[in-house]
Protein backbone atom coordinates (compact mmCIF):
# COMPACT_ATOMS: atom_id res chain seq x y z
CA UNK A 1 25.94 100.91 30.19
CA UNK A 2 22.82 98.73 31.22
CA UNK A 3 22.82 95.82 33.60
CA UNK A 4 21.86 93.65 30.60
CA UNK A 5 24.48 94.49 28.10
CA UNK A 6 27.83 94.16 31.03
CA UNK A 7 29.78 90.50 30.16
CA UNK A 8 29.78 88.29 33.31
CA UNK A 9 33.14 87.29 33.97
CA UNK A 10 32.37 84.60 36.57
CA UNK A 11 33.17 81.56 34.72
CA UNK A 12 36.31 83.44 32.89
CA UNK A 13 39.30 81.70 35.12
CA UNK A 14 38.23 78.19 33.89
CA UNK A 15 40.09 76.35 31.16
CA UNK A 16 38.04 75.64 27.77
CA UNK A 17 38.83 74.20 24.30
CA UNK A 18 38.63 75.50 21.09
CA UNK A 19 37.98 73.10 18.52
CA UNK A 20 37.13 73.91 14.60
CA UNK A 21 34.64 71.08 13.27
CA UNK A 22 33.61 70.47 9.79
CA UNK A 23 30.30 72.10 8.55
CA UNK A 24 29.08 68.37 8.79
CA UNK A 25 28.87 68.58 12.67
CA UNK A 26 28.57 72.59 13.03
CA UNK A 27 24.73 72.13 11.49
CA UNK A 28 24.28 69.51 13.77
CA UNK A 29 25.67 71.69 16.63
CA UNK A 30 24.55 75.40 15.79
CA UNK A 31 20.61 74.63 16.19
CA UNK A 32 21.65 72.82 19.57
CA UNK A 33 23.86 74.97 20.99
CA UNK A 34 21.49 78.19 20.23
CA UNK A 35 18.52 76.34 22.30
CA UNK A 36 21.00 75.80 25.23
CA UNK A 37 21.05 79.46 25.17
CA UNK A 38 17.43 80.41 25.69
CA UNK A 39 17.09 78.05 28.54
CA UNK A 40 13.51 79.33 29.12
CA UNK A 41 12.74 76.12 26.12
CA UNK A 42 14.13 73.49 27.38
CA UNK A 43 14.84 71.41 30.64
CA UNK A 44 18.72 71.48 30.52
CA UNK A 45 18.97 68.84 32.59
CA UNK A 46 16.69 66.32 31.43
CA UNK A 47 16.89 67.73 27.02
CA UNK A 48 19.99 68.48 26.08
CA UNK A 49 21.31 66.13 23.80
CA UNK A 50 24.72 64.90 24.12
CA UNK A 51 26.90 66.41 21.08
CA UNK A 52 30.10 64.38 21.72
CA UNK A 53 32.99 63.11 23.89
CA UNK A 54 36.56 63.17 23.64
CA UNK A 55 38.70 60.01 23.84
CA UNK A 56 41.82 60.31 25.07
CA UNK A 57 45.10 57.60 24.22
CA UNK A 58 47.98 57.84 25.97
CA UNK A 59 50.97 55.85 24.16
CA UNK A 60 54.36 54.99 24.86
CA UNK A 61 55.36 53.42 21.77
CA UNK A 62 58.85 54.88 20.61
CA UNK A 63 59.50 55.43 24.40
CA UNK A 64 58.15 58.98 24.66
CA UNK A 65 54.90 59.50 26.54
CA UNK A 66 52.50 60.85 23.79
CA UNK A 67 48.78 62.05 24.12
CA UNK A 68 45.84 61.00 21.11
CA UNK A 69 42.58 63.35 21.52
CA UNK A 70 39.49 61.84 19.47
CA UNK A 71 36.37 63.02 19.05
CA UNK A 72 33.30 60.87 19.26
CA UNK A 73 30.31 62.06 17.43
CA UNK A 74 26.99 59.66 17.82
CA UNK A 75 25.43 59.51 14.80
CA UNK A 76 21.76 60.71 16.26
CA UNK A 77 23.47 63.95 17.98
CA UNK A 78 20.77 65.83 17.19
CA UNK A 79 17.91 64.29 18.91
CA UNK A 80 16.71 64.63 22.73
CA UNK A 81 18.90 63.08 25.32
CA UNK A 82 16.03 61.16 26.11
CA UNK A 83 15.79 59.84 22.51
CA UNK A 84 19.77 58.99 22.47
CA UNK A 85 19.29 56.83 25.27
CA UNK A 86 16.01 54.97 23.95
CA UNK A 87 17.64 54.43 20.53
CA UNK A 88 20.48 51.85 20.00
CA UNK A 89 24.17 53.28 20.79
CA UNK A 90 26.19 52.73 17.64
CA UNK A 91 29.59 53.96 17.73
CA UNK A 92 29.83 57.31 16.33
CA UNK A 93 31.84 59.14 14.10
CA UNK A 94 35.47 59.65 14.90
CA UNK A 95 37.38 62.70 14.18
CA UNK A 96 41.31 63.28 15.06
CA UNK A 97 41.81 66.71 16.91
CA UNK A 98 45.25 68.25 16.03
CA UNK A 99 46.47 71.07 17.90
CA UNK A 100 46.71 74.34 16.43
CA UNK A 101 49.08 77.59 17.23
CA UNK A 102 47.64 79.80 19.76
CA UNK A 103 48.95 83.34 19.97
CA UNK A 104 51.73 83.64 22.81
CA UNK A 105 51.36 87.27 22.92
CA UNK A 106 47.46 87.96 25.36
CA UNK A 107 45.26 85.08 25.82
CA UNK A 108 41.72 84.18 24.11
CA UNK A 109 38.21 84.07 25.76
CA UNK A 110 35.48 82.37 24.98
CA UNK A 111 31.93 84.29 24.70
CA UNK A 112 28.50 83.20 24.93
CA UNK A 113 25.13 84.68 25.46
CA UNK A 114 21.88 84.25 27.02
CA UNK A 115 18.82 84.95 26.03
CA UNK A 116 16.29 86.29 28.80
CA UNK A 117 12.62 85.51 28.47
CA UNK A 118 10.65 87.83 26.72
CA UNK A 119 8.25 90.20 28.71
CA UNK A 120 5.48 91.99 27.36
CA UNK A 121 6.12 91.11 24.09
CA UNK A 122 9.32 92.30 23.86
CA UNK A 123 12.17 90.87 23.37
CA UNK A 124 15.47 91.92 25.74
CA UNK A 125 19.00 92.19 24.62
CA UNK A 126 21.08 89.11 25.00
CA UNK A 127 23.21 88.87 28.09
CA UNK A 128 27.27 88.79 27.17
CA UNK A 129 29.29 85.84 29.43
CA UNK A 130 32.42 84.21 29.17
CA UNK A 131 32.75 80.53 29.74
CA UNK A 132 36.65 80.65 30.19
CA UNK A 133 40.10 81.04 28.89
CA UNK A 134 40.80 79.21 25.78
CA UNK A 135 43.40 76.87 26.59
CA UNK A 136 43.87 74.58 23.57
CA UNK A 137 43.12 75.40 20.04
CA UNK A 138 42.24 72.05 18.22
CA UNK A 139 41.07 71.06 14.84
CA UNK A 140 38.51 68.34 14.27
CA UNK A 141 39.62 66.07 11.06
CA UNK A 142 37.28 63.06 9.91
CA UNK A 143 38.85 59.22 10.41
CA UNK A 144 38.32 56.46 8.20
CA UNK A 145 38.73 52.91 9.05
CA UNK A 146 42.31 51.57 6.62
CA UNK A 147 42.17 47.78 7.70
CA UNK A 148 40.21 45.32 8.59
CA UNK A 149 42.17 45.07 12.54
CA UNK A 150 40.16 48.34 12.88
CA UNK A 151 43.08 51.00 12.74
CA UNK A 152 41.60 54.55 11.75
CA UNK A 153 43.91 57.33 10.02
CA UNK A 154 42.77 60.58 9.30
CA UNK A 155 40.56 61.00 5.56
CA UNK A 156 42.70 61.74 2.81
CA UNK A 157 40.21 62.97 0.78
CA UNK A 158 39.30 65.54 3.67
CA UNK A 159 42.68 66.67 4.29
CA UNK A 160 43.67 67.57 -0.01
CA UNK A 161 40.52 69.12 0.87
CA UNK A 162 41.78 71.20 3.75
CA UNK A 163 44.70 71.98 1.68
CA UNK A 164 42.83 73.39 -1.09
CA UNK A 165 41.00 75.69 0.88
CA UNK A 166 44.05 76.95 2.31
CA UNK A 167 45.71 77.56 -1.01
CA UNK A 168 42.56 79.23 -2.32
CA UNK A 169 42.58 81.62 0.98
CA UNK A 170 46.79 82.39 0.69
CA UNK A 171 46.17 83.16 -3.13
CA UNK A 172 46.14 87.36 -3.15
CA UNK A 173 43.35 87.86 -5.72
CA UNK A 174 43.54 91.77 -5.94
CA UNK A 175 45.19 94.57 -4.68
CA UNK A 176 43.98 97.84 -2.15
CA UNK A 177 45.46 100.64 -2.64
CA UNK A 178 44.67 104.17 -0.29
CA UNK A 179 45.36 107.25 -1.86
CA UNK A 180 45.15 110.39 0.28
CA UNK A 181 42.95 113.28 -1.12
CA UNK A 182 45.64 116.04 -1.84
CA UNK A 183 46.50 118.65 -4.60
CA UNK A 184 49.75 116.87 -5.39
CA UNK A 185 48.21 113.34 -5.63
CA UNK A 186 45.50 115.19 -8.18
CA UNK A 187 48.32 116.58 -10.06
CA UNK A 188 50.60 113.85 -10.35
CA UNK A 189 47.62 111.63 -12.02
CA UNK A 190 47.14 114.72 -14.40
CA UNK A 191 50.67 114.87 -15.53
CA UNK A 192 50.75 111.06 -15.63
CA UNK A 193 47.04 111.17 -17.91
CA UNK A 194 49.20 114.16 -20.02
CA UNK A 195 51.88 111.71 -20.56
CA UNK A 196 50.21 108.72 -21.89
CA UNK A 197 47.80 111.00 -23.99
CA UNK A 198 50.96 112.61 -25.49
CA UNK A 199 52.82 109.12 -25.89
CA UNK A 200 49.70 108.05 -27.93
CA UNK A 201 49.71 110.97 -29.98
CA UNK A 202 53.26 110.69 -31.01
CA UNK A 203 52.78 107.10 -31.97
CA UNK A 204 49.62 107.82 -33.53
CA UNK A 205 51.84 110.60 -35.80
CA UNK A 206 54.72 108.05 -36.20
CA UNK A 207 52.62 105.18 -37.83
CA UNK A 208 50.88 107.87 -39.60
CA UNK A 209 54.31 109.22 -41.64
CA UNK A 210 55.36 105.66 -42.25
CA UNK A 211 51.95 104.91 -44.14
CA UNK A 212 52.78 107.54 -45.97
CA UNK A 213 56.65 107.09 -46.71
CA UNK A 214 55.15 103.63 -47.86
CA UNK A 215 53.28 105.54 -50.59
CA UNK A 216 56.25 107.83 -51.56
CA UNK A 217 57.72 106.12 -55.09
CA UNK A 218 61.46 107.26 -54.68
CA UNK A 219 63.35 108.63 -57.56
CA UNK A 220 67.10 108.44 -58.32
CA UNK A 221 69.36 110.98 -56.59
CA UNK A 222 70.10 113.38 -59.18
CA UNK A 223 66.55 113.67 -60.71
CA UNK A 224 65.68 114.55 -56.93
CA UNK A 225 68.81 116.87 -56.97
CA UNK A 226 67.69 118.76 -60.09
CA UNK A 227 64.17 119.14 -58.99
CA UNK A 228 65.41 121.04 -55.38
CA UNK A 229 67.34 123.08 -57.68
CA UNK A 230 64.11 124.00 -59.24
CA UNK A 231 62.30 124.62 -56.33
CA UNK A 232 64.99 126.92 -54.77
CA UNK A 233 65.04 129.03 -57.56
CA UNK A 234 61.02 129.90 -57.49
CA UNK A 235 61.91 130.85 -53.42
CA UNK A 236 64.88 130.80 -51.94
CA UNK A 237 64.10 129.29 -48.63
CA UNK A 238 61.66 126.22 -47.73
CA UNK A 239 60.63 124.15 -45.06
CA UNK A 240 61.23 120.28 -44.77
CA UNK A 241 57.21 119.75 -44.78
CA UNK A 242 57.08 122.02 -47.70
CA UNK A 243 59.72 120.30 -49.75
CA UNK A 244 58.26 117.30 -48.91
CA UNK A 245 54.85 118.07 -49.94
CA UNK A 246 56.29 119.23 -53.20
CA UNK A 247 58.54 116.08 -53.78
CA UNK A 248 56.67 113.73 -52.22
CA UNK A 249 59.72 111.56 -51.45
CA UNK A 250 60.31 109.65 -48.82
CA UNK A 251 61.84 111.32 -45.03
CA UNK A 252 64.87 109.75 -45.14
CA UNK A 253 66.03 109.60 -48.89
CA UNK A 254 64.69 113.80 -49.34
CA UNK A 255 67.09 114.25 -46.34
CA UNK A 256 70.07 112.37 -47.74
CA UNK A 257 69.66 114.61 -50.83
CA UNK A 258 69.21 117.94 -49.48
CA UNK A 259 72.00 118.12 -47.08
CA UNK A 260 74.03 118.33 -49.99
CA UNK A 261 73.25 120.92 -51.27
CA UNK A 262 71.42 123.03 -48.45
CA UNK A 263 71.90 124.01 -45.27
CA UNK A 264 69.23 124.32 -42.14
CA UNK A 265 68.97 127.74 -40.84
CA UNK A 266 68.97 127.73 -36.89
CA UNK A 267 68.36 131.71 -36.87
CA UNK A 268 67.71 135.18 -38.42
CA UNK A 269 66.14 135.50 -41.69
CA UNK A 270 64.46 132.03 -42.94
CA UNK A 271 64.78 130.39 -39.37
CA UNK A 272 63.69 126.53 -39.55
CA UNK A 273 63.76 126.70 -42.94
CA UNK A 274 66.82 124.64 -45.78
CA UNK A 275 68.48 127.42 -48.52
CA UNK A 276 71.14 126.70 -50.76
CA UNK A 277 74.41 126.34 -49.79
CA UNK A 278 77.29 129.73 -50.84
CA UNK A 279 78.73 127.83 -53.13
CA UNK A 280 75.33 126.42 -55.42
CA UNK A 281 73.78 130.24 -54.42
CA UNK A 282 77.01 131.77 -56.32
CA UNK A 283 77.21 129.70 -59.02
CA UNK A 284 73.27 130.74 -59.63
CA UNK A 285 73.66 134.68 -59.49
CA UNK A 286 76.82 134.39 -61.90
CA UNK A 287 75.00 131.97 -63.98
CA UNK A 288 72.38 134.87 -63.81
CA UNK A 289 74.61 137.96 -64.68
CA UNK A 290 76.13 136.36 -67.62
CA UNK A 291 72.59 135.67 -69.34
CA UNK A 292 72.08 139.44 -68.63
CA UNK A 293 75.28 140.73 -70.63
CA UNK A 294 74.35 138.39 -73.23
């Protein structure tokens, strides 16, 4: 590693604050704050502007020793020190720092940089230091005057504000999932594809048949009774789809009817198929031999 790019620890046992401004003050503050870093610009003794100073109220009001930080912005922060001091001191913004939670588990540094003069047209890399261990985190919240004996409370307006934004960040807008690149990943989205393709198949075929049970005019019981008769004796076994193409009755009603008077065969000759039951099959052979002796 370089000389240029190693962080200079030096100032790292001193004690610094964090404090979170508004964007208000951090445009002020960024431009002036980034000069201070390329000292080469400036003389930092006689230029740089004064950004601030905290106020500090000690109170003993309800008999417990209590500690007010404010924050005292002048309202021409961004000019020269020598122009703050030729202009007319106002009094400056105020803003009510609040401490914030700091994590108890390693501590927090804060890092800055400088920027080296450039040689022969080139610029070098920044140099890395730290200016201390964070010891309070605050946050900076405008104050408004309430009365006319001068009291200041914190902006409501600022702090539904605050709120807001907070909300807005909590609120989980979408969800990231990681899948790991595996055959049984691959093949449990294929089955689960299969699966809703087949589901909206069946459906499809489901809506399909009722459109067309709709259609189906049915006819009394024993005109639909005669006309199976009929049928069975031109073959003596059928299909359900082939009765019903023939009958054109409804699914449930052609049902009713035939299982009285046919049976489903499970196996051997005419599997999946309806035939006549012994008893009508008899009744039609006699029926048959009779017209024969005749």
């Amino acid at each position: 590693m370089s000389e240029d790019s190693t962080l200079d620890l030096e100032k790292l046992h001193r004690k610094v604050w964090l404090v979170k401004v508004p964007n208000a003050i951090a445009r002020v503050w960024r431009p002036i704050c980034e000069q201070s870093m390329n000292p080469a610009n400036m003389d930092i003794e006689e230029d740089l502007p004064q950004l601030g100073k905290v106020q500090v109220q000690v109170s003993n009001a309800t008999g417990k020793l209590s500690r007010d930080l404010r924050l005292i912005v002048p309202n021409n922060a961004g000019a020269s020190a020598s122009q703050q001091q030729q202009q007319q001191q106002q009094p400056g913004k105020a803003y009510q720092l609040s401490q914030l939670p700091i994590h108890k588990n390693g501590t927090m540094s804060a890092i800055s940089y400088k920027r080296p003069a450039t040689e022969d047209g080139e610029e070098p890399p920044a140099q890395l230091r730290a200016e201390g261990t964070v010891e309070l985190s605050l946050n900076a919240a405008p104050m408004t005057v309430q009365d006319g004996q001068g009291h200041m409370m914190v902006d409501d307006e600022y702090c539904n504000l605050s709120k807001q934004r907070n909300r807005e960040a909590a609120t989980r807008t979408r969800t990231v999932r990681t899948y790991e690149d595996n055959r049984a990943n691959h093949m449990a989205l294929v089955a689960n594809k299969r699966a809703v393709d087949q589901a909206t198949k069946r459906k499809g075929e489901e809506q399909r048949r009722n459109r067309e049970d709709n259609k189906r005019v049915r006819v009394d019981a024993p005109v639909l009774e005669r006309e199976l008769f009929r049928l069975f004796e031109l073959q003596p076994s059928w299909t359900f789809q082939q009765l019903q193409l023939e009958t054109k009755q409804p699914t449930m009603h052609l049902k009713a009817v035939l299982e009285q008077i046919a049976v489903f065969q499970k196996r051997g000759q005419g599997k999946d198929a309806y035939v006549l039951k012994e008893e009508y099959a008899v009744g039609d052979q006699e029926a048959g031999g009779d017209e024969q002796q005749d």
